[in-house]
Protein backbone atom coordinates (compact mmCIF):
# COMPACT_ATOMS: atom_id res chain seq x y z
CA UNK A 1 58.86 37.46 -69.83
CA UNK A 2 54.97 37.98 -70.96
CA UNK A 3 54.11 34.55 -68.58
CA UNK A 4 56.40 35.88 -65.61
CA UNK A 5 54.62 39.12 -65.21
CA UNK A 6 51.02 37.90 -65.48
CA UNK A 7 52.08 35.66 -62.23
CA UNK A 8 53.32 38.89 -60.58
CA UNK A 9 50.11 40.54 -61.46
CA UNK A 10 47.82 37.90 -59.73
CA UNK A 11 50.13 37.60 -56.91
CA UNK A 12 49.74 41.22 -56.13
CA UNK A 13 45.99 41.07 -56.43
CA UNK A 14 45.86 38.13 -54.07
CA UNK A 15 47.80 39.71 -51.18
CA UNK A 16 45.42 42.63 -51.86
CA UNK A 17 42.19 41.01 -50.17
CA UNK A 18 41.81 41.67 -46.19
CA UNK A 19 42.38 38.77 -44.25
CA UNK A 20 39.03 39.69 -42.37
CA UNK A 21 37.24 39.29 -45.48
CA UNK A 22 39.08 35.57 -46.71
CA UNK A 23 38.21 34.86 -42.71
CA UNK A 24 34.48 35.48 -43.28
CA UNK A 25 34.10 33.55 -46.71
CA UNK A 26 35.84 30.63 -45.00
CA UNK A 27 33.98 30.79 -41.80
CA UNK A 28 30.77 30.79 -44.42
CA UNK A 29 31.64 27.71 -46.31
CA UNK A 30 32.04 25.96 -42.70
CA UNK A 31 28.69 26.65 -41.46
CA UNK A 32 27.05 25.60 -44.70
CA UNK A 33 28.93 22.83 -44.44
CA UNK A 34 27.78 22.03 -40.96
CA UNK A 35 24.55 22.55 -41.84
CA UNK A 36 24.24 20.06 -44.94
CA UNK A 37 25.73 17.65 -43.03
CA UNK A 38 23.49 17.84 -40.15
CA UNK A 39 20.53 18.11 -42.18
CA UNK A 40 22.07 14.49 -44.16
CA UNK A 41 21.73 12.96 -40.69
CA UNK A 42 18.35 14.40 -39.88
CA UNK A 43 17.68 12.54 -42.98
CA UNK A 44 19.53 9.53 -42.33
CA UNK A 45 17.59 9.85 -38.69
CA UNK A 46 13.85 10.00 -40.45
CA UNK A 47 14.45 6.81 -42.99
CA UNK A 48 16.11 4.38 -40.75
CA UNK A 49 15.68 6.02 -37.08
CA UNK A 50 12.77 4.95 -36.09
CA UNK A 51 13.10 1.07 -37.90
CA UNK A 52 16.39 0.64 -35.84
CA UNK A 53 14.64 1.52 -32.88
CA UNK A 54 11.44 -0.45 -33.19
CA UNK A 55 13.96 -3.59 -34.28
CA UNK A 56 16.32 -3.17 -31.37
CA UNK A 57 13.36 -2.88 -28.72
CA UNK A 58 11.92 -6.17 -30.45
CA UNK A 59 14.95 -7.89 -29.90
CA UNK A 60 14.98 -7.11 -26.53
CA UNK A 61 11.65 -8.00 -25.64
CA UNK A 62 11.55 -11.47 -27.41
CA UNK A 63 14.85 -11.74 -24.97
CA UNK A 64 12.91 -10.48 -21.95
CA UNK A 65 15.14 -7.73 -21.54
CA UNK A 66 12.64 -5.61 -20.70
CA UNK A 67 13.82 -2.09 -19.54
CA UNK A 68 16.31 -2.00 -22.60
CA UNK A 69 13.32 -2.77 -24.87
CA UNK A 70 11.36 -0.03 -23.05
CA UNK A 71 13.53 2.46 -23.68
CA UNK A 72 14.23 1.84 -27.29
CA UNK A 73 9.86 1.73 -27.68
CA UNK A 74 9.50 5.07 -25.60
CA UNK A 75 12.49 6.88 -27.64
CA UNK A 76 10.42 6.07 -31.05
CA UNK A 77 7.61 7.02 -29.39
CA UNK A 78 8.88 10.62 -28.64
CA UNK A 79 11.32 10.96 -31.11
CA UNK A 80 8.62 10.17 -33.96
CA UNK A 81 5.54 10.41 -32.47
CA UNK A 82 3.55 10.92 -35.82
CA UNK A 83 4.94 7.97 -37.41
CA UNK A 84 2.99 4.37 -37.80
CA UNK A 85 5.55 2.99 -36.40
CA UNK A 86 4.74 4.61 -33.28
CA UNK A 87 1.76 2.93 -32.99
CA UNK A 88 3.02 -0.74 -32.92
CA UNK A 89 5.75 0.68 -30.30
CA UNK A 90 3.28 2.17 -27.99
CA UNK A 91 1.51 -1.69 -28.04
CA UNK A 92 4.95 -3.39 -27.16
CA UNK A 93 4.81 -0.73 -24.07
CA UNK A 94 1.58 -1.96 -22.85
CA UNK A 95 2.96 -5.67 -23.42
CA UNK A 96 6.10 -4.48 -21.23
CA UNK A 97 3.73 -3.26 -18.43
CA UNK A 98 1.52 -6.47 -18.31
CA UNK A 99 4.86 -8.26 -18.45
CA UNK A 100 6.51 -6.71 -15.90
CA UNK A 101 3.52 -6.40 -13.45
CA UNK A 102 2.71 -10.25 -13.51
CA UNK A 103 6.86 -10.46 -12.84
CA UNK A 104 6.24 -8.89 -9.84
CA UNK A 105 2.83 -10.80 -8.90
CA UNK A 106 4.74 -13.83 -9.39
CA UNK A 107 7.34 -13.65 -7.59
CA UNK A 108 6.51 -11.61 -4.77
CA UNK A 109 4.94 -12.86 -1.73
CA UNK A 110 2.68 -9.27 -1.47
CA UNK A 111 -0.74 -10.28 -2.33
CA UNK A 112 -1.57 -6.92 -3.73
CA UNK A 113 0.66 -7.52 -6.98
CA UNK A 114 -2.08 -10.58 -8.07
CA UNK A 115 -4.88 -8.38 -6.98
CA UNK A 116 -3.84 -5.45 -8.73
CA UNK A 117 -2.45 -7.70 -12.25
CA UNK A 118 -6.35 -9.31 -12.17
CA UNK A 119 -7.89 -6.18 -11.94
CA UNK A 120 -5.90 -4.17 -14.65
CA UNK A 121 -5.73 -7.58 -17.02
CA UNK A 122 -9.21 -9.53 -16.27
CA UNK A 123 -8.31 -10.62 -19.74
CA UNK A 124 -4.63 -10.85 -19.57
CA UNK A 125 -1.72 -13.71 -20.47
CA UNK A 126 -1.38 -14.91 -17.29
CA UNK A 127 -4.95 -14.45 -15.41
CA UNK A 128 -5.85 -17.90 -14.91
CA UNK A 129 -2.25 -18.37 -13.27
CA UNK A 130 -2.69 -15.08 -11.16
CA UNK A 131 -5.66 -16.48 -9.84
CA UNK A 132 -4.68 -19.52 -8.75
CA UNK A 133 -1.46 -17.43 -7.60
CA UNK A 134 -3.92 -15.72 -5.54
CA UNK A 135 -5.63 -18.43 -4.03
CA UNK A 136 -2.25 -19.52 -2.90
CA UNK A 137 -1.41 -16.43 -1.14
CA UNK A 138 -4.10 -15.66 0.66
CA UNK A 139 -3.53 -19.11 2.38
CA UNK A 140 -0.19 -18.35 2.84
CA UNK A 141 -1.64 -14.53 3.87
CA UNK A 142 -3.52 -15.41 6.95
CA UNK A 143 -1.14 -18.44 8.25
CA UNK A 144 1.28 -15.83 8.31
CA UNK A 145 -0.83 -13.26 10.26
CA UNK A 146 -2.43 -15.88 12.37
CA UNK A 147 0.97 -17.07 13.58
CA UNK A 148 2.13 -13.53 14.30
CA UNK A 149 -0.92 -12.58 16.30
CA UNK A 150 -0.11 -15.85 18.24
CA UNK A 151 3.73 -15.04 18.73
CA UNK A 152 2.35 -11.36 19.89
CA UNK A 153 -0.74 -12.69 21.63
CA UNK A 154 -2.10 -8.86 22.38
CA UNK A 155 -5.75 -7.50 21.59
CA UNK A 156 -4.49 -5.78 18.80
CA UNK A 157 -2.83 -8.33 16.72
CA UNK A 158 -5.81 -9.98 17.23
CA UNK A 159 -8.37 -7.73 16.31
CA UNK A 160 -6.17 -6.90 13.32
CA UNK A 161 -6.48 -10.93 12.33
CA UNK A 162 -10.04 -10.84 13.08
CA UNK A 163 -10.48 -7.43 10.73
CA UNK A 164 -9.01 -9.14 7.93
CA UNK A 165 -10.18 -12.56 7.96
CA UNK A 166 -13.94 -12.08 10.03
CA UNK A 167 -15.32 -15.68 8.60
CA UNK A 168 -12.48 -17.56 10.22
CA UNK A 169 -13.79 -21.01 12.08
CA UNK A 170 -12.50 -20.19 15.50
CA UNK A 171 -13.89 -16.28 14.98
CA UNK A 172 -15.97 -16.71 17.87
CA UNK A 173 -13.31 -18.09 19.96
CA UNK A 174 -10.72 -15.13 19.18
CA UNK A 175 -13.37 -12.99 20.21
CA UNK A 176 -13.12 -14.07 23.38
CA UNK A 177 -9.62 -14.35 23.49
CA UNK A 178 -9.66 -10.18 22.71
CA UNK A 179 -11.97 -9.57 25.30
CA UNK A 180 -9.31 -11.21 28.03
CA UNK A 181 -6.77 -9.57 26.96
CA UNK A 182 -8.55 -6.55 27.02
CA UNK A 183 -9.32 -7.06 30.35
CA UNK A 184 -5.64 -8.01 31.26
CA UNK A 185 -4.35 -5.06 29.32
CA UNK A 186 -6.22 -2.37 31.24
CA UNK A 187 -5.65 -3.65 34.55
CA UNK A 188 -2.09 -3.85 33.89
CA UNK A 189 -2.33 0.19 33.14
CA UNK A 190 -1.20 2.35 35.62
CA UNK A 191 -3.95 4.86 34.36
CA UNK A 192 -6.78 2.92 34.82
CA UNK A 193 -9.51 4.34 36.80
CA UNK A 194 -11.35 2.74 39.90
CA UNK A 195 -14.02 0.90 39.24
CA UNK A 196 -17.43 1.95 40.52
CA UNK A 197 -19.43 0.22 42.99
CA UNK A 198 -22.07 -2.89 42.49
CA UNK A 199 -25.30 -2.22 44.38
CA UNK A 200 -26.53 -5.92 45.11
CA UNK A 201 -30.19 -5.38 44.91
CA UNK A 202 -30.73 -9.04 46.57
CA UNK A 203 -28.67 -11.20 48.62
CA UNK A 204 -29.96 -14.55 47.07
CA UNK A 205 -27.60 -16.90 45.48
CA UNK A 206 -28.33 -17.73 42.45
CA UNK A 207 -26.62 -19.26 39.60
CA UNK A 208 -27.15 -16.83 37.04
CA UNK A 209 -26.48 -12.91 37.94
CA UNK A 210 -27.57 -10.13 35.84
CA UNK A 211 -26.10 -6.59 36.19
CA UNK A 212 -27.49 -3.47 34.89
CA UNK A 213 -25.20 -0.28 34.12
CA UNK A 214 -26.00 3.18 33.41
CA UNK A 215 -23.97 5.03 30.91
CA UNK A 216 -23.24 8.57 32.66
CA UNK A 217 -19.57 9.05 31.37
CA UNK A 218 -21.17 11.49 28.51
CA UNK A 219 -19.19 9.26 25.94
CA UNK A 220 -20.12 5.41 24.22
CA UNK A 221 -19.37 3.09 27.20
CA UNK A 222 -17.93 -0.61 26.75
CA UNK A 223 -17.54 -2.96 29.55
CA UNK A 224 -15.96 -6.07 29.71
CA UNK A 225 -16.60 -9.03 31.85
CA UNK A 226 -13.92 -11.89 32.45
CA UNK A 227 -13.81 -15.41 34.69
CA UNK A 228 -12.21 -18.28 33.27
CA UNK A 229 -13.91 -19.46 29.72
CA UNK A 230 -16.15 -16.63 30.50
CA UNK A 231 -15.86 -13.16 28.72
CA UNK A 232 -18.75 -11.12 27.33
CA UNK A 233 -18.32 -7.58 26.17
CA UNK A 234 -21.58 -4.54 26.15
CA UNK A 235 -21.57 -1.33 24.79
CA UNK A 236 -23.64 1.07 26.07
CA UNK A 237 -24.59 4.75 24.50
CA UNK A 238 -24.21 7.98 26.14
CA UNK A 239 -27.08 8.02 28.62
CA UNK A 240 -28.28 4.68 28.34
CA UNK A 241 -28.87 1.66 30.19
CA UNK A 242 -28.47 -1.83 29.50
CA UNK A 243 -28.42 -5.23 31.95
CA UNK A 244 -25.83 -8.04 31.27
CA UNK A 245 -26.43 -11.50 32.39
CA UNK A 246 -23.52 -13.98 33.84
CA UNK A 247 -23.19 -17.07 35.38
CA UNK A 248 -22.35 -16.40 38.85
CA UNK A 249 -19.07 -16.23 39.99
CA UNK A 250 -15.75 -14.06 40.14
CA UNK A 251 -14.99 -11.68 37.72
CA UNK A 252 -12.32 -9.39 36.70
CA UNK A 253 -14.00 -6.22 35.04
CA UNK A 254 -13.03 -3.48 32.85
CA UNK A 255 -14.38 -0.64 31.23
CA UNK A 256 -13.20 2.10 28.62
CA UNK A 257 -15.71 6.02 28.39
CA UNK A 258 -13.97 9.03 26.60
CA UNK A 259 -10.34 7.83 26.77
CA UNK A 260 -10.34 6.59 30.37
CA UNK A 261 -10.20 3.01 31.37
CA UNK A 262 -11.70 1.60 35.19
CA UNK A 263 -10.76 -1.91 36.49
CA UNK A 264 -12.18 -4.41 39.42
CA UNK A 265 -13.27 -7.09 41.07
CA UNK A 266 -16.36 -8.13 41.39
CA UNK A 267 -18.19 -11.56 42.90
CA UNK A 268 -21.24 -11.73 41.54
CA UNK A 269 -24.14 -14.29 42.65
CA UNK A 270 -27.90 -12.29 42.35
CA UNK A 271 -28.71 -8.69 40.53
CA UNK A 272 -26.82 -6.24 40.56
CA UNK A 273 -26.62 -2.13 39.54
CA UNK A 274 -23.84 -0.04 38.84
CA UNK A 275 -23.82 4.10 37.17
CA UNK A 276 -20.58 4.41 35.65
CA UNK A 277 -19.03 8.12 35.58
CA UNK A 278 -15.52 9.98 34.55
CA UNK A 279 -13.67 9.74 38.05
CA UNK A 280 -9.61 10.56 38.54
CA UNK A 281 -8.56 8.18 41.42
CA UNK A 282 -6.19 6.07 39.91
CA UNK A 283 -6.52 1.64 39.80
């Protein structure tokens, strides 16, 4: 009887506490709880964290898997920046970036990738092979552009061959080439200006001619002179004037002052004067 009412007893007090309060205390063991356990991984995180990382991005840089291995370096790197191991990850990054660069100098047909690998890694794995990589594509550079500016055959495709490669053999002769189409280009504008009248200062024939022009456009002045294999090109400052000499003969002429292109004819066999100026009559 003594046992069944010390039972009754504790049962009462029991029912006794709030459920707010029994709420509360469990609610309080769950967050400490929570806490130690997330504190046992922080640990868990520090001791074998970082090794796991630096071991994973090894293995997948000795397999050349190379953006996997990056991010396992750079996630040790920020995750546990103060830690030595840090500093052997940060090295397998700059390994990754030589790697990858040379990749792309390699395989690429863009000259720029060499160029750029041999001036950021003048010491690097694969310089003598970027060199010679190099070499290779700067042949393969101007064939390329040489062929285009033959397929386009205009005075800007050549020019732009000429900018690039200025020591070419046959320099000389694209020159020429330029000045033609130059010549053919502006005639073939419906904006070009009229030409301005020769003054023959003899009537002689001779086989040499020699023109002189005066510059009074108020802008630089370049005119260009074209019969046959002949084609010479003068510039001539604001105000200035300057004499050309030409075998005799036919020639188609064109000139370019402040935006404005002129165009003609001219046969010329002696000496000859011309003042160039801005006119609006239309070629």
């Amino acid at each position: 009887m003594k046992k069944i009412s010390l039972i009754f007893i504790f049962t009462i007090l029991y029912s006794c506490v709030p459920q707010s309060e029994y709420d509360k205390v469990v609610s309080q063991k769950n967050e400490i709880e929570q806490e130690r356990d997330k504190l046992m991984e922080e640990l868990e995180g520090i001791k074998f964290g970082a090794p796991n990382l630096l071991s994973d991005g090894k293995t997948f840089y000795y397999a050349r898997f190379f953006i996997n291995a990056r991010m396992k370096f750079q996630t040790l790197v920020e995750k546990y920046p103060d830690m030595p191991l840090a500093i052997e990850a940060k090295k397998y990054l700059s390994d990754i970036d030589e790697e990858e660069l040379w990749s792309q100098a390699n395989t690429l047909e863009d000259i720029s990738y060499c160029e750029k690998y041999i001036s950021k890694y003048p010491n690097g794995h694969y310089i003598t092979m970027a060199i010679s990589r190099r070499a290779e594509l700067a042949i393969l550079d101007k064939q390329k552009l040489f062929d285009a500016a033959t397929a386009q055959n205009t005075s800007y495709s050549w020019r732009n061959f000429l900018d690039r490669y200025p020591d070419y053999p046959d320099a000389e002769a694209i020159r020429k080439k330029i000045i033609r189409l130059e010549v053919d280009e502006i005639f073939g504008d419906k904006a070009t200006g009229q030409m301005p009248t020769f003054n023959q200062y003899n009537n002689n024939y001779s086989a040499n001619s020699s023109v002189q022009i005066s510059n009074n456009t108020g802008c630089e002045l370049t005119v260009r002179y074209y019969s046959g294999p002949e084609a010479e090109l003068i510039i001539i400052p604001v105000g200035a004037n300057k004499t050309v000499y030409l075998p005799s003969g036919s020639y188609k002429i064109a000139a370019s002052a402040c935006g404005a292109n002129y165009a003609g004819n001219e046969s010329l066999h002696g000496e000859y004067g011309s003042t160039f100026y801005i006119t609006s009559s239309k070629y």
